[in-house]
Each structure stands twice: as C-alpha cells, then as structure tokens.
C-alpha atoms as a PDB file:
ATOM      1  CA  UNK A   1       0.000   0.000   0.000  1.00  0.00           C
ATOM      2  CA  UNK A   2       1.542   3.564  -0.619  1.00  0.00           C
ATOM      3  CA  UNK A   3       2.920   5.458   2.132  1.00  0.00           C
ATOM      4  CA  UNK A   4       0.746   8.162   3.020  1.00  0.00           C
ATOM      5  CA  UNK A   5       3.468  10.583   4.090  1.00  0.00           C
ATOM      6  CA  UNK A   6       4.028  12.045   0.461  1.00  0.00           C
ATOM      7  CA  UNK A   7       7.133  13.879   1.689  1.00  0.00           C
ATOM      8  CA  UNK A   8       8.637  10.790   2.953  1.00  0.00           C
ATOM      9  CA  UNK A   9       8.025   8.715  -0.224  1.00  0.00           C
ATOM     10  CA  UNK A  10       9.732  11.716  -2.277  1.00  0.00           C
ATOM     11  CA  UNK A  11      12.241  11.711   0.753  1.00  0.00           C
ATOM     12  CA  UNK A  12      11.623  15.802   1.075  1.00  0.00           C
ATOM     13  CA  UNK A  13      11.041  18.355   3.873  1.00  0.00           C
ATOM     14  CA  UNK A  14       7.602  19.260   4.174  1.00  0.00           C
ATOM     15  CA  UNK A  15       8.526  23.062   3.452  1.00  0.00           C
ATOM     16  CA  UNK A  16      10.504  21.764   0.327  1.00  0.00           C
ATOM     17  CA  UNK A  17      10.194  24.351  -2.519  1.00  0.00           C
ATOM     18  CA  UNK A  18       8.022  23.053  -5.542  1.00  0.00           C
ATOM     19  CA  UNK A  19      11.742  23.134  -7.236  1.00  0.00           C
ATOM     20  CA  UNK A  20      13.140  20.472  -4.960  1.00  0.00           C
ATOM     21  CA  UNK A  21      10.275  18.589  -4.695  1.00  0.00           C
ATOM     22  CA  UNK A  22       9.640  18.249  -8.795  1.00  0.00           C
ATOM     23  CA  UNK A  23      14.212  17.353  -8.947  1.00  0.00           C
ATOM     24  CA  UNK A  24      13.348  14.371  -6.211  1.00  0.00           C
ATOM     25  CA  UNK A  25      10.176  13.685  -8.316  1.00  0.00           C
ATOM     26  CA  UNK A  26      12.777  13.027 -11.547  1.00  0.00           C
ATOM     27  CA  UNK A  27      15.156  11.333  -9.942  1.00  0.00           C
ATOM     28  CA  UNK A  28      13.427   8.742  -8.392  1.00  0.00           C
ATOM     29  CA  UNK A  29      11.327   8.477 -11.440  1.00  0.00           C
ATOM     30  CA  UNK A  30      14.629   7.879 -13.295  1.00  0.00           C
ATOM     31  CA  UNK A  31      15.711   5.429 -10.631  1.00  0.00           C
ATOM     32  CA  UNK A  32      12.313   3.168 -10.323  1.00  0.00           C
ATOM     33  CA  UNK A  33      10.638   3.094 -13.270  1.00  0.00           C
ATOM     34  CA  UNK A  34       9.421  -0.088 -14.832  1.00  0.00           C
ATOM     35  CA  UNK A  35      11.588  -0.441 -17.655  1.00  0.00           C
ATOM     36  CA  UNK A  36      14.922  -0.187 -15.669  1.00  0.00           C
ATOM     37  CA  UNK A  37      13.505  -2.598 -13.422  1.00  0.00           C
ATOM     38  CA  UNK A  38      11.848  -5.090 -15.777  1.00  0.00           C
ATOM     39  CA  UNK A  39      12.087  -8.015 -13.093  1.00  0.00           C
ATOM     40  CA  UNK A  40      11.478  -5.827 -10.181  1.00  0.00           C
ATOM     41  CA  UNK A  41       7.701  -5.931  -9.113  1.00  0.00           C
ATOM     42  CA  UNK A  42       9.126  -3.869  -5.773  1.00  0.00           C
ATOM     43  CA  UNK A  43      10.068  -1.529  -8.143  1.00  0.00           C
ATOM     44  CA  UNK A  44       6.578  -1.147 -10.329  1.00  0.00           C
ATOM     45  CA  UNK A  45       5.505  -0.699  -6.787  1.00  0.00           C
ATOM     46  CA  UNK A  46       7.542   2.112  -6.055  1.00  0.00           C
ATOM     47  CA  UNK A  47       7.042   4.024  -8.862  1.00  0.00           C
ATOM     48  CA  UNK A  48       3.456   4.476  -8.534  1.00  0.00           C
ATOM     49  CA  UNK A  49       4.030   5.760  -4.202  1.00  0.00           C
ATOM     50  CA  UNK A  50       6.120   8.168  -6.241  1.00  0.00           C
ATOM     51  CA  UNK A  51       3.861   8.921  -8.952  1.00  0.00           C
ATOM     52  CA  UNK A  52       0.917   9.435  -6.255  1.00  0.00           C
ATOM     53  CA  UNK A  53       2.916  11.686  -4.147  1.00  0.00           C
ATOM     54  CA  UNK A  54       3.716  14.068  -6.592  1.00  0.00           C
ATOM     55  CA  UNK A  55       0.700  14.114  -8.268  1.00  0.00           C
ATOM     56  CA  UNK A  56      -0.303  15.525  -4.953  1.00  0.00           C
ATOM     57  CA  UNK A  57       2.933  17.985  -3.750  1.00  0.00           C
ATOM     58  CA  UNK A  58       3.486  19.187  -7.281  1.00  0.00           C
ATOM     59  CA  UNK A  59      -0.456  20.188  -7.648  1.00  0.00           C
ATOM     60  CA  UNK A  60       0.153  23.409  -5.120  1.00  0.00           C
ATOM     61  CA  UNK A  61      -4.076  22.999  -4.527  1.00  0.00           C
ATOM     62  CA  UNK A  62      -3.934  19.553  -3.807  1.00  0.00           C
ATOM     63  CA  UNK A  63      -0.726  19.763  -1.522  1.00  0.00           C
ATOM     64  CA  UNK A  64      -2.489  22.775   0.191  1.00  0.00           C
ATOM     65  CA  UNK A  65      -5.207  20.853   1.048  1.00  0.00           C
ATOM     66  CA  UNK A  66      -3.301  17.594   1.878  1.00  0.00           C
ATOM     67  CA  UNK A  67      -1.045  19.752   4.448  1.00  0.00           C
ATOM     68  CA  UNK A  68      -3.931  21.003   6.028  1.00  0.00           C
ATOM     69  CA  UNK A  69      -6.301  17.964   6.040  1.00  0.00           C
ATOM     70  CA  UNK A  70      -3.846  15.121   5.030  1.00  0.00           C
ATOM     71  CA  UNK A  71      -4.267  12.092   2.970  1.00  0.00           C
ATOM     72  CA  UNK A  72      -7.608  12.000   3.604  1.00  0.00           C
ATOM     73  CA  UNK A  73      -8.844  15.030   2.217  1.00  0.00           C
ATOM     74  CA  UNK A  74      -9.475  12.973  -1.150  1.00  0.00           C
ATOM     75  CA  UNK A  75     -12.969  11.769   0.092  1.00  0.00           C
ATOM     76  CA  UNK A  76     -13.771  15.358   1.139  1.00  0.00           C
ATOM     77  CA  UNK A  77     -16.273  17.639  -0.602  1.00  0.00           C
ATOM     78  CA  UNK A  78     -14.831  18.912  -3.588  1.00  0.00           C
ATOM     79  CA  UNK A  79     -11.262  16.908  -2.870  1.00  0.00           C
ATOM     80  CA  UNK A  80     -11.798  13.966  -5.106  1.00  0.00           C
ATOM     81  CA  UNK A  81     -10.506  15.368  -8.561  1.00  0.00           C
ATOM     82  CA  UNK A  82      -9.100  13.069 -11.357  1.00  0.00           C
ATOM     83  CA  UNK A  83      -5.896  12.045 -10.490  1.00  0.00           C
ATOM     84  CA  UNK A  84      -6.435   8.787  -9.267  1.00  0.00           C
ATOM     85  CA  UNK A  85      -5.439   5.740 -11.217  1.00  0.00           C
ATOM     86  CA  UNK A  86      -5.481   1.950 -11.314  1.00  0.00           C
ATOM     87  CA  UNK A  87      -2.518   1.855  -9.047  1.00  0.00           C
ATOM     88  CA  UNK A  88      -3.815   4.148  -6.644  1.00  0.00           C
ATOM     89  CA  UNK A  89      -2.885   7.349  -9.127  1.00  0.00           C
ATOM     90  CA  UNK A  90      -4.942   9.039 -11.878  1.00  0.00           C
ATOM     91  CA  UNK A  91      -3.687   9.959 -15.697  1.00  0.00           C
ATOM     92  CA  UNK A  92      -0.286  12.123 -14.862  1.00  0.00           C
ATOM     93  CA  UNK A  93       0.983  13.931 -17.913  1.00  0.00           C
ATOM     94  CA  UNK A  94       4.878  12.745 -17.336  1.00  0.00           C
ATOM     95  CA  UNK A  95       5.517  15.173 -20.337  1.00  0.00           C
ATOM     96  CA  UNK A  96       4.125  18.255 -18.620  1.00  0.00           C
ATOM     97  CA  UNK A  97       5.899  17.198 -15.348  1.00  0.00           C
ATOM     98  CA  UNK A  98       9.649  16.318 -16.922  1.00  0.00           C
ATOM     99  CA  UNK A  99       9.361  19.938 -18.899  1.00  0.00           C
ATOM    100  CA  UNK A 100       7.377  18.995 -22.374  1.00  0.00           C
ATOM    101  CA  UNK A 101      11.231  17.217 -24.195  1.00  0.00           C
ATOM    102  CA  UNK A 102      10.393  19.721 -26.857  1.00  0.00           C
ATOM    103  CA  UNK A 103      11.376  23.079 -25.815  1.00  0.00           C
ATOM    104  CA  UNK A 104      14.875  24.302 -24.844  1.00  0.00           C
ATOM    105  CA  UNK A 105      15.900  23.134 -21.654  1.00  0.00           C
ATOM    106  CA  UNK A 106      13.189  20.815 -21.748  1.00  0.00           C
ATOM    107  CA  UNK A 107      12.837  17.321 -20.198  1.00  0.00           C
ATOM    108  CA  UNK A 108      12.335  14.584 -23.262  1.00  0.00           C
ATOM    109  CA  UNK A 109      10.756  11.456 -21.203  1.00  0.00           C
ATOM    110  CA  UNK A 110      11.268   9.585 -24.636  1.00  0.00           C
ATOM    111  CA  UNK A 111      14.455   9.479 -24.880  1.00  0.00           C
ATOM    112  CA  UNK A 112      14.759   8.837 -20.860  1.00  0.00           C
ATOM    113  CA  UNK A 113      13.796   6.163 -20.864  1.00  0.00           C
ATOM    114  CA  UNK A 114      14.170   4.259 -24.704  1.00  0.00           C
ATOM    115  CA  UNK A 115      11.341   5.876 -26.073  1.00  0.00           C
ATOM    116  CA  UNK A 116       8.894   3.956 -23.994  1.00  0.00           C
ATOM    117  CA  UNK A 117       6.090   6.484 -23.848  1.00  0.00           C
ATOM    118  CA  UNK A 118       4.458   8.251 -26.424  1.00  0.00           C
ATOM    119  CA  UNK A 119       2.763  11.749 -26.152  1.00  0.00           C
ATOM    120  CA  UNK A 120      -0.394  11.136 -24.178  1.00  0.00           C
ATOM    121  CA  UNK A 121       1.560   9.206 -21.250  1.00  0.00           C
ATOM    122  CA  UNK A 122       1.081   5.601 -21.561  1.00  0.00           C
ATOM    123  CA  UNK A 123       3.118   3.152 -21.869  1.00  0.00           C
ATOM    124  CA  UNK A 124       4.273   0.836 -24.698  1.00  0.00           C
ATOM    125  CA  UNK A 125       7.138  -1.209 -25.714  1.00  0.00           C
ATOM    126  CA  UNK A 126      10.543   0.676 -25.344  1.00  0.00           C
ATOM    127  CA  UNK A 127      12.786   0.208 -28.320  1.00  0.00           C
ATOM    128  CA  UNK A 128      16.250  -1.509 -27.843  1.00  0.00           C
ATOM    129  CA  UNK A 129      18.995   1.019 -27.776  1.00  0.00           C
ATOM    130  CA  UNK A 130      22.501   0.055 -29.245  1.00  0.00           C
ATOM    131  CA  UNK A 131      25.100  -0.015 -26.464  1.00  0.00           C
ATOM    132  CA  UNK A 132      27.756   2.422 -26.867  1.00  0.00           C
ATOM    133  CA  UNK A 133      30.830   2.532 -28.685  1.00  0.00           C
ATOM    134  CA  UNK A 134      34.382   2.252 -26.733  1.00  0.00           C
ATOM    135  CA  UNK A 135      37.031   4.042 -28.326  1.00  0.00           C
ATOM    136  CA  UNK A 136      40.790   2.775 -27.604  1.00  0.00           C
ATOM    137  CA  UNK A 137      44.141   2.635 -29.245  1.00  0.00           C
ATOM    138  CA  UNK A 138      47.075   1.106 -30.127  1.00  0.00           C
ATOM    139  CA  UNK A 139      50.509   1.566 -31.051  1.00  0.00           C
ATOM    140  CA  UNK A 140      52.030  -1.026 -33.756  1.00  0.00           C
ATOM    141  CA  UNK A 141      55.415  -1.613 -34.889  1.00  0.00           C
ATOM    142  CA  UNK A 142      56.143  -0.729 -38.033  1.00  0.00           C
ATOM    143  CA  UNK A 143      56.819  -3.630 -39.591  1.00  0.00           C
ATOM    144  CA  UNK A 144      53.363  -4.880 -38.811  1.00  0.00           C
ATOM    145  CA  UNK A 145      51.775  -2.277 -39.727  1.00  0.00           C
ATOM    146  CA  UNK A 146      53.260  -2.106 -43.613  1.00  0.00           C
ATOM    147  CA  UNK A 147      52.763  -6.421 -43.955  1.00  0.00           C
ATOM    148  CA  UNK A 148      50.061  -6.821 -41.786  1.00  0.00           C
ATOM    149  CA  UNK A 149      49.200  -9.058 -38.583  1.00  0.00           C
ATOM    150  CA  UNK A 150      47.691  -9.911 -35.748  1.00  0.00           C
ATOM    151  CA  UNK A 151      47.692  -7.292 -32.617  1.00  0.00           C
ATOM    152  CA  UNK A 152      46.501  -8.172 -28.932  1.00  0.00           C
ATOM    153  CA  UNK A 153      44.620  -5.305 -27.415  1.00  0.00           C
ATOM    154  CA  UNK A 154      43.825  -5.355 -23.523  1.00  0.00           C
ATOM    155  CA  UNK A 155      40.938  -3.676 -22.479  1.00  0.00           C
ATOM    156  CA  UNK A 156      39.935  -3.181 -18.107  1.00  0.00           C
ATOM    157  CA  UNK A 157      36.310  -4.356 -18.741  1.00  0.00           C
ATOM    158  CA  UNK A 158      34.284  -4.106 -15.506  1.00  0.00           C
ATOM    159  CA  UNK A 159      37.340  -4.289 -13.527  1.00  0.00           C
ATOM    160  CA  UNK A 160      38.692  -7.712 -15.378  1.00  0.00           C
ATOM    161  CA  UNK A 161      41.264  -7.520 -18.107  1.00  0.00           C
ATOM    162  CA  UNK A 162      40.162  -8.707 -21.673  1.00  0.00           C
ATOM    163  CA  UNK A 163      42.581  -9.518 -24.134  1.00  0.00           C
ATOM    164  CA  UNK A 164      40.975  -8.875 -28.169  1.00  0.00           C
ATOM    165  CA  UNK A 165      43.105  -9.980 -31.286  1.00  0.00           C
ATOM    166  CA  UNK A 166      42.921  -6.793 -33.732  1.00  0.00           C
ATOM    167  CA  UNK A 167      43.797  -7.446 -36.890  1.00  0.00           C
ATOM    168  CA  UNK A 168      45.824  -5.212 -38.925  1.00  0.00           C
ATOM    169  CA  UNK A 169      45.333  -4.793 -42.775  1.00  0.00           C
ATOM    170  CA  UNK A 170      48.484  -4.141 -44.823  1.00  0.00           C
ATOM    171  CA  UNK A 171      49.643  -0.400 -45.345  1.00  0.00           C
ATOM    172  CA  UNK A 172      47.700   0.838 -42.853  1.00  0.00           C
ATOM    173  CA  UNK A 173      48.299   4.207 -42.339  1.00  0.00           C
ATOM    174  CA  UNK A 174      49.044   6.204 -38.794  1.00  0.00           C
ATOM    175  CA  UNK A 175      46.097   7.428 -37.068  1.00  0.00           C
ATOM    176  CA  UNK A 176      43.510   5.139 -38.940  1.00  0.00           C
ATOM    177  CA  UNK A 177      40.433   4.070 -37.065  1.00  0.00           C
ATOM    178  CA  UNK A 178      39.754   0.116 -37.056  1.00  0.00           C
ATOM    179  CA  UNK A 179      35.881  -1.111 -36.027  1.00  0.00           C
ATOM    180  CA  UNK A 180      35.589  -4.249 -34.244  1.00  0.00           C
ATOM    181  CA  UNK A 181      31.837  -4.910 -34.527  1.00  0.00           C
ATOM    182  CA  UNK A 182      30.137  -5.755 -31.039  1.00  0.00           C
ATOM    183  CA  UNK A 183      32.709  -4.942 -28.834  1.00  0.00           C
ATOM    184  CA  UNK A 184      31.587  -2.235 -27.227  1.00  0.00           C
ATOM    185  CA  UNK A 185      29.121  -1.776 -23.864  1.00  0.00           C
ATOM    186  CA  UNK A 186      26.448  -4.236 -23.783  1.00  0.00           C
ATOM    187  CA  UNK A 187      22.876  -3.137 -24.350  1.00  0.00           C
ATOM    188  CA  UNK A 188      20.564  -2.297 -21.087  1.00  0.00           C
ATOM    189  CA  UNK A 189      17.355  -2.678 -23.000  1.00  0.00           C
ATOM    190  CA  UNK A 190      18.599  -5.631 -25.156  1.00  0.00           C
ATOM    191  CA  UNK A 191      20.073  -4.494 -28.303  1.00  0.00           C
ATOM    192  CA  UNK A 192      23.389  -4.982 -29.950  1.00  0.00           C
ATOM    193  CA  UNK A 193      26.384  -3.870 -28.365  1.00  0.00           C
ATOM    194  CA  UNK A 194      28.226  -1.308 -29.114  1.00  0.00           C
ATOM    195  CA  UNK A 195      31.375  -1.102 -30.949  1.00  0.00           C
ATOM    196  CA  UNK A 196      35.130  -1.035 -30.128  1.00  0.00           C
ATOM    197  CA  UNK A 197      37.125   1.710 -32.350  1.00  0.00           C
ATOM    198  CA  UNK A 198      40.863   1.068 -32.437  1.00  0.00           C
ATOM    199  CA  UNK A 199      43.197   4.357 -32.882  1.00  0.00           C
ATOM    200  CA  UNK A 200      46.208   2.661 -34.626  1.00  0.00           C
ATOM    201  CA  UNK A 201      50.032   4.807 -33.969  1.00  0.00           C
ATOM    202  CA  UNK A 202      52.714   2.887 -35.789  1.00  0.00           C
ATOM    203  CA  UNK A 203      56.088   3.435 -34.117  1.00  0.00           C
ATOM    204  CA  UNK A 204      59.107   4.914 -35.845  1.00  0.00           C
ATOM    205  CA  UNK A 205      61.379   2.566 -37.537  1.00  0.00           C
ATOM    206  CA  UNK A 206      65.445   2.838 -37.098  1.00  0.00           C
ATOM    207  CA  UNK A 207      66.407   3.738 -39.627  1.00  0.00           C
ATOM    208  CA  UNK A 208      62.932   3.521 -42.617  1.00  0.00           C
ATOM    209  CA  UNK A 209      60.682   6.296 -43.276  1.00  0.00           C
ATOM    210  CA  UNK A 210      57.272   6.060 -44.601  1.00  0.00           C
ATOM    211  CA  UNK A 211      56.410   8.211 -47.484  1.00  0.00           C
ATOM    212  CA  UNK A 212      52.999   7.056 -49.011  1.00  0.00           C
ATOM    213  CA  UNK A 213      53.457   3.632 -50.230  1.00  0.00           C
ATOM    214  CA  UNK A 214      57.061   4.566 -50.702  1.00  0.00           C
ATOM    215  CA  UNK A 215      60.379   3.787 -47.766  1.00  0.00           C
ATOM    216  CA  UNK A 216      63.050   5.970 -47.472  1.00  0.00           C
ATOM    217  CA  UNK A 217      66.227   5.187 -46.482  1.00  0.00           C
ATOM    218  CA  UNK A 218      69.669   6.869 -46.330  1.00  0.00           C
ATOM    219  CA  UNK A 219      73.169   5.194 -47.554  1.00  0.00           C
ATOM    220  CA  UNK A 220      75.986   7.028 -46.336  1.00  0.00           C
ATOM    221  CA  UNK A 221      78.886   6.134 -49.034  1.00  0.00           C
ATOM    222  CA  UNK A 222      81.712   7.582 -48.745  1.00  0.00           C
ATOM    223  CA  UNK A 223      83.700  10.451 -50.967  1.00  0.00           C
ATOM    224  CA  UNK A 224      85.719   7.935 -52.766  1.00  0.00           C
ATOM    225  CA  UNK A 225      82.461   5.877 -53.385  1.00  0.00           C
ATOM    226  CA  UNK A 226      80.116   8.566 -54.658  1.00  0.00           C
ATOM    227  CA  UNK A 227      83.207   9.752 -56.842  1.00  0.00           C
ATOM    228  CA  UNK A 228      84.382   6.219 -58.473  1.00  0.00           C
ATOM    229  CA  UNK A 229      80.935   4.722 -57.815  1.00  0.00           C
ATOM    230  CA  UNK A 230      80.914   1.156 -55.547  1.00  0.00           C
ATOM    231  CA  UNK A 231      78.442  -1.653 -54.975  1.00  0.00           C
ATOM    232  CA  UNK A 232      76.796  -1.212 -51.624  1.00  0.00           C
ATOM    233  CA  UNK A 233      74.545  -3.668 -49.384  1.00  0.00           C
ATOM    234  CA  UNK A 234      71.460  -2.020 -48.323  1.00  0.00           C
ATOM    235  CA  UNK A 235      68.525  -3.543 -46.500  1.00  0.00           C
ATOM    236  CA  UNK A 236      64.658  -4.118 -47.582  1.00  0.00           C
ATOM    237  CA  UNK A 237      61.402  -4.230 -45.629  1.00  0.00           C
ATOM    238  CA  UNK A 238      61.181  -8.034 -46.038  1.00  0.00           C
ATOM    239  CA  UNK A 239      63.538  -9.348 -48.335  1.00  0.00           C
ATOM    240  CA  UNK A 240      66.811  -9.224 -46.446  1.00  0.00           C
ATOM    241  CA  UNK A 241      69.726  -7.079 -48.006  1.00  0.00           C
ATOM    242  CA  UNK A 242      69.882  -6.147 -51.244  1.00  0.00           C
ATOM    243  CA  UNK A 243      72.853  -5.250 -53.478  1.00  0.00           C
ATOM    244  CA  UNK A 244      72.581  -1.782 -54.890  1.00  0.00           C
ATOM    245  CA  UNK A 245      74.873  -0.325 -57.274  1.00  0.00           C
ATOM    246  CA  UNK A 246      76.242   3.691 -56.875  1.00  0.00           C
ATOM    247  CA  UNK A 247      76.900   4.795 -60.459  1.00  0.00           C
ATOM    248  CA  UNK A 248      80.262   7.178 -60.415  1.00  0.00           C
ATOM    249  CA  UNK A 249      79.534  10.417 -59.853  1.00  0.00           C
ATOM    250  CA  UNK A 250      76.466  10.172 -58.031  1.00  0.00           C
ATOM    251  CA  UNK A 251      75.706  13.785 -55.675  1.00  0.00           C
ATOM    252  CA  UNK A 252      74.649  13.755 -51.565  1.00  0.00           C
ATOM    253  CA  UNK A 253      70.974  13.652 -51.780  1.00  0.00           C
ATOM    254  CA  UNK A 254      70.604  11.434 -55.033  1.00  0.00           C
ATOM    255  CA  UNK A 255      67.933   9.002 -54.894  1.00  0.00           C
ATOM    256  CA  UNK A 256      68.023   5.624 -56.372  1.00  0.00           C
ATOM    257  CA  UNK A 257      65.078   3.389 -56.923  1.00  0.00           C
ATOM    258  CA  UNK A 258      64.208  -0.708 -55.686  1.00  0.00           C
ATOM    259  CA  UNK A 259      61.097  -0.967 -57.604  1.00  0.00           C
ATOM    260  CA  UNK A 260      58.134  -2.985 -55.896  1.00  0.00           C
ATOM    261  CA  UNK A 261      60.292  -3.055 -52.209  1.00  0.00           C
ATOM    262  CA  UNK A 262      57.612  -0.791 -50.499  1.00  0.00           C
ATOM    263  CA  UNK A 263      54.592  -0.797 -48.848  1.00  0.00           C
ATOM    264  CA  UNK A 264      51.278  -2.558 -50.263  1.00  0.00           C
ATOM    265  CA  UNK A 265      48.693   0.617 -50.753  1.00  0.00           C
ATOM    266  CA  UNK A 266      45.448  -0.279 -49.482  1.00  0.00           C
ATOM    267  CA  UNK A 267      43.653   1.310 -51.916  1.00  0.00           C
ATOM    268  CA  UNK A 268      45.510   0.008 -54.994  1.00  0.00           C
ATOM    269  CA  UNK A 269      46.676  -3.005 -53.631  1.00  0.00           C
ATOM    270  CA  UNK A 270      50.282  -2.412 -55.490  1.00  0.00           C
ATOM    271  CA  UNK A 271      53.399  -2.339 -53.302  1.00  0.00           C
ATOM    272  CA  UNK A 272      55.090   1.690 -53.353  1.00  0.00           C
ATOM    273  CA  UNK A 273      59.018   1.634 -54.305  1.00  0.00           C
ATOM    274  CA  UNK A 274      62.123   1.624 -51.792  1.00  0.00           C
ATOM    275  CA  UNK A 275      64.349   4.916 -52.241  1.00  0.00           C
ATOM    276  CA  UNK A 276      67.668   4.549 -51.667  1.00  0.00           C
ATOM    277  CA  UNK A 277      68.677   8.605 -50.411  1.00  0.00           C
ATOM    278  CA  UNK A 278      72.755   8.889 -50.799  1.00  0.00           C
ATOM    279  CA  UNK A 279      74.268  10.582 -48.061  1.00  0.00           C
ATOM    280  CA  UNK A 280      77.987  11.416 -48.715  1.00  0.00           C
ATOM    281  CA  UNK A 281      80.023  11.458 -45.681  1.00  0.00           C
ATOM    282  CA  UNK A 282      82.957  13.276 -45.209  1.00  0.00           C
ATOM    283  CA  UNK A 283      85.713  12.586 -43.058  1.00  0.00           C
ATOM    284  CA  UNK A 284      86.222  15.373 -40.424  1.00  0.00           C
ATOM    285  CA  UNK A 285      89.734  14.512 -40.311  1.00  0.00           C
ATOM    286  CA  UNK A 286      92.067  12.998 -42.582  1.00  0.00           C
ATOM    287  CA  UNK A 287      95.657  12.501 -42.702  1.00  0.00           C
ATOM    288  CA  UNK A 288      98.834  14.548 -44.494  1.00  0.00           C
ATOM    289  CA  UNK A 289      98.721  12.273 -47.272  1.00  0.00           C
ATOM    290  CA  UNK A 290      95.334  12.094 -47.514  1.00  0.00           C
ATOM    291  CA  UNK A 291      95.123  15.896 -47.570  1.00  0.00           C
ATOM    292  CA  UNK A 292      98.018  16.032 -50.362  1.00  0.00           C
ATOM    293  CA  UNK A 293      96.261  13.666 -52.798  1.00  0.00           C
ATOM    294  CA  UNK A 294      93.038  15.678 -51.941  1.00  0.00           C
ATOM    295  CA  UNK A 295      94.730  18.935 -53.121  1.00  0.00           C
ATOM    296  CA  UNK A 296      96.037  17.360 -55.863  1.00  0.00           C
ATOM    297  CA  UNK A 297      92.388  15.895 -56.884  1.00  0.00           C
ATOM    298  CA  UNK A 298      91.068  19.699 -56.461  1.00  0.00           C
ATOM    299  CA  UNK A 299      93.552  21.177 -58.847  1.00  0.00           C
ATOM    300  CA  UNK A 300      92.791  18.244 -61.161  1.00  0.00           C
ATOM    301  CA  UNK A 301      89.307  19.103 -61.095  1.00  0.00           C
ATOM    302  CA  UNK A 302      88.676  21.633 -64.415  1.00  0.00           C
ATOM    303  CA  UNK A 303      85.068  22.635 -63.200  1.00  0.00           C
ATOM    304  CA  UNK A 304      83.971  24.012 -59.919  1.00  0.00           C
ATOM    305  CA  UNK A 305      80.607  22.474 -59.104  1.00  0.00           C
ATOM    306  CA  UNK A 306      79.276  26.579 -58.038  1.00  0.00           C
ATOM    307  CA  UNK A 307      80.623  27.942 -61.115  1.00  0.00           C
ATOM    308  CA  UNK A 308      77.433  29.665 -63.214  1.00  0.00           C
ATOM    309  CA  UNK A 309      75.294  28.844 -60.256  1.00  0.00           C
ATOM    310  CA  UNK A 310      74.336  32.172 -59.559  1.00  0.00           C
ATOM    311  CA  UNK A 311      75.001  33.895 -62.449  1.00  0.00           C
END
C-alpha cells in the first residue's frame, strides 16, 4: 500500500520548494521506473508511491489541502478530482511534469527512458537502444603495420582484463580508425552492443621512413664511393639485403630506386618503391697524405661544381 506521508516517499522536507520537490520527483522516477527494473515488481511498486505523491505535492491545490487535512482530504467535498489511477494514481501527464522534451531546456521522457512512452503518457514497448561505442588505441610496430598481422589489445572491462586480437590490414596508415563490430558496452534494453574503435600509432622505424606507399632510407657512401661509384649492401622491408649499385659520380641527396620493395597501398593493392637517399660522408679529419692527394684531386678538377650557379 503507498505510504501516506508524500514527503517521505519523495524523501523531502515538508517546506521543500516546488523546485526540490519536482528534482526528487525526476530522480526517483529515473531510478524506479518499470523499464529499468523489468524483473522488479518492488520496483513497479515504487514508482506508482512516487507517482501518487507528486501528483499531490506538485499540484500546489492539492498539496495545500493535503497539508492542512492530510491524505484523507481525497474523500472530502470537492477533494476527489481526477488524479487517481489503477494503481492508486490518476492519468499524470509525465511530459508536462519532466518539462514537455520539446522546448529548450526541456525534459524529453522519450528518450529517458528508450522511447517507452508516447505523447499522451502511456506506456508501450521501449525500443532496444545500441550499447555504446568504446574508443581505444594502439601503437604497432612498423613492420606490422606495412605487412600486416595480428595485434593483442587489452581492455579493463568491468574491472577484469580482456585480451581482443585486432587485426591489422596491410599499409595501414598512422592514425587510422579500425571497427571491431560488437565490442563495445552491452545493451541495457537488449540491443546490440556497441562497438570497439581502435586508434592505430605505428612506431618509428630505425632507420625507414614512410612516405605514401614509398620507404626511405639513407646510404651514407663515402667520398671515394660517390666519386668512383661502388656496390653497396642495403637492406629491404622483407627481403633481407639487397645489393645496390652507386653509379660514379652520383651527388649527396641522389635518390636511387628498388622498384616494388615498399609498402602494399590499401587502396591500390600495389606495393610503393624503396628509395635509396645517398648521403655522402665526409671525413672530419684525414691525414697529411690524404690531404696532399686531396689537393692534388682539387687542382685536377677543371670545373667548380658553383661555377654559373648564380650567375
């Protein structure tokens, strides 16, 4: 049977301001209603002590009356009214109490609680909701994330630590989002879960850079190399080394292609190029010989590389 202290039930002073009384009104509307509590008769129970209660505090007439002659002023002359119902209430419009949803800063009931209500106030069958999407990330190596793989993702899930296998498509690119399907928050009104989104970072590689679908890497060869040209060993993505040959002549900064030795594009599943970038290094000291055959080499040399540069 409902309590017939209406302040208690709304758990209120009895000088509470119609402000405070209609903020405990929504919360413990929020907190007992039926569909939250599907398998909770208490709960159905509940919900109509509150709904009775504040169909009397919020009317100020009725809670005028009910201070002064409590809950028995209903049977009074001129104190029934409509507002009694099947569970011991009458017809409340829970639009009109939660603000009308429509209107700025209004109170939308429907999407409270699922859509379970429609205008008029009663109730029908509240539509399953999609649980939410988790959002996490990752960072890859960067060999797995030009070839592709397998990554193991832990996520805290209700305190326990679950371990997902994310898998990670060829040439994927840093700061692409993947979508694992149904891995998100469960449903509370028994529709899908949400989804996991994956952040993927791919970590720098010693000594290849990512351009595109290309890889850069720099081949320090020395003077006498770049000058008489040589044969150098270079590495590859996932071939081992290579042999690469340094024509004579070749300039700091030339660039030499390895056809095919990139990365796989995604979108045109063909694999980008490997750039071999020649760095000439210099010695920062040499010896008096060295320094002699050097000065001979520079007054052998007919053409400065600057002149006419700047003409």
């Amino acid at each position: 049977m409902a309590s017939q202290d209406y302040y208690k039930t709304l758990g209120v002073e009895r000088g509470a301001s119609e402000d405070a009384i209609k903020k405990a009104y929504r919360k413990l509307a929020r907190d007992y209603h039926p569909d939250r509590r599907p398998d909770d008769k208490s709960a159905a129970e509940k919900f109509k002590e509150i709904q009775t209660a504040y169909e009397i505090l919020g009317d100020k007439e009725k809670r005028q009356k009910y201070d002064m002659y409590g809950a028995g002023f209903e049977n009074m002359g001129g104190g029934g009214g409509r507002y009694r119902s099947s569970g011991g209430t009458g017809p409340v419009d829970l639009e009109q109490i939660f603000g009308g949803g429509g209107g700025a800063g209004g109170f939308d009931f429907g999407d409270l609680f699922g859509g379970g209500f429609n205008q008029g106030g009663s109730r029908r069958q509240a539509r399953p909701q999609k649980g939410r999407d988790i959002q996490s990330q990752v960072t890859v190596p960067f060999h797995l994330a030009a070839e592709g793989g397998k990554y193991g993702l832990t996520l805290n899930n209700a305190g326990k630590h679950e371990t997902l296998e994310v898998k990670i498509p060829p040439g994927i690119h840093d700061g692409a989002t993947i979508r694992l399907a149904g891995q998100g928050e469960h449903s509370v009104t028994g529709g899908p879960s949400g989804d996991l989104l994956v952040k993927v970072k791919i970590a720098p590689h010693p000594y290849f850079k990512r351009e595109g679908a290309n890889l850069l890497l720099d081949v320090p060869v020395s003077l006498a190399e770049a000058v008489l040209g040589a044969k150098v060993d270079v590495p590859t993505l996932n071939e081992g080394e290579v042999t690469v040959t340094i024509p004579p002549g070749t300039s700091s900064g030339a660039k030499l292609r390895l056809k095919g030795k990139g990365i796989l594009d995604s979108k045109t599943k063909v694999r980008g190029d490997q750039m071999i970038v020649v760095k000439v290094i210099v010695p920062k000291e040499i010896s008096a010989d060295a320094r002699e055959q050097f000065q001979k080499f520079a007054n052998l040399t007919e053409q400065h590389p600057r002149n006419g540069l700047w003409a």
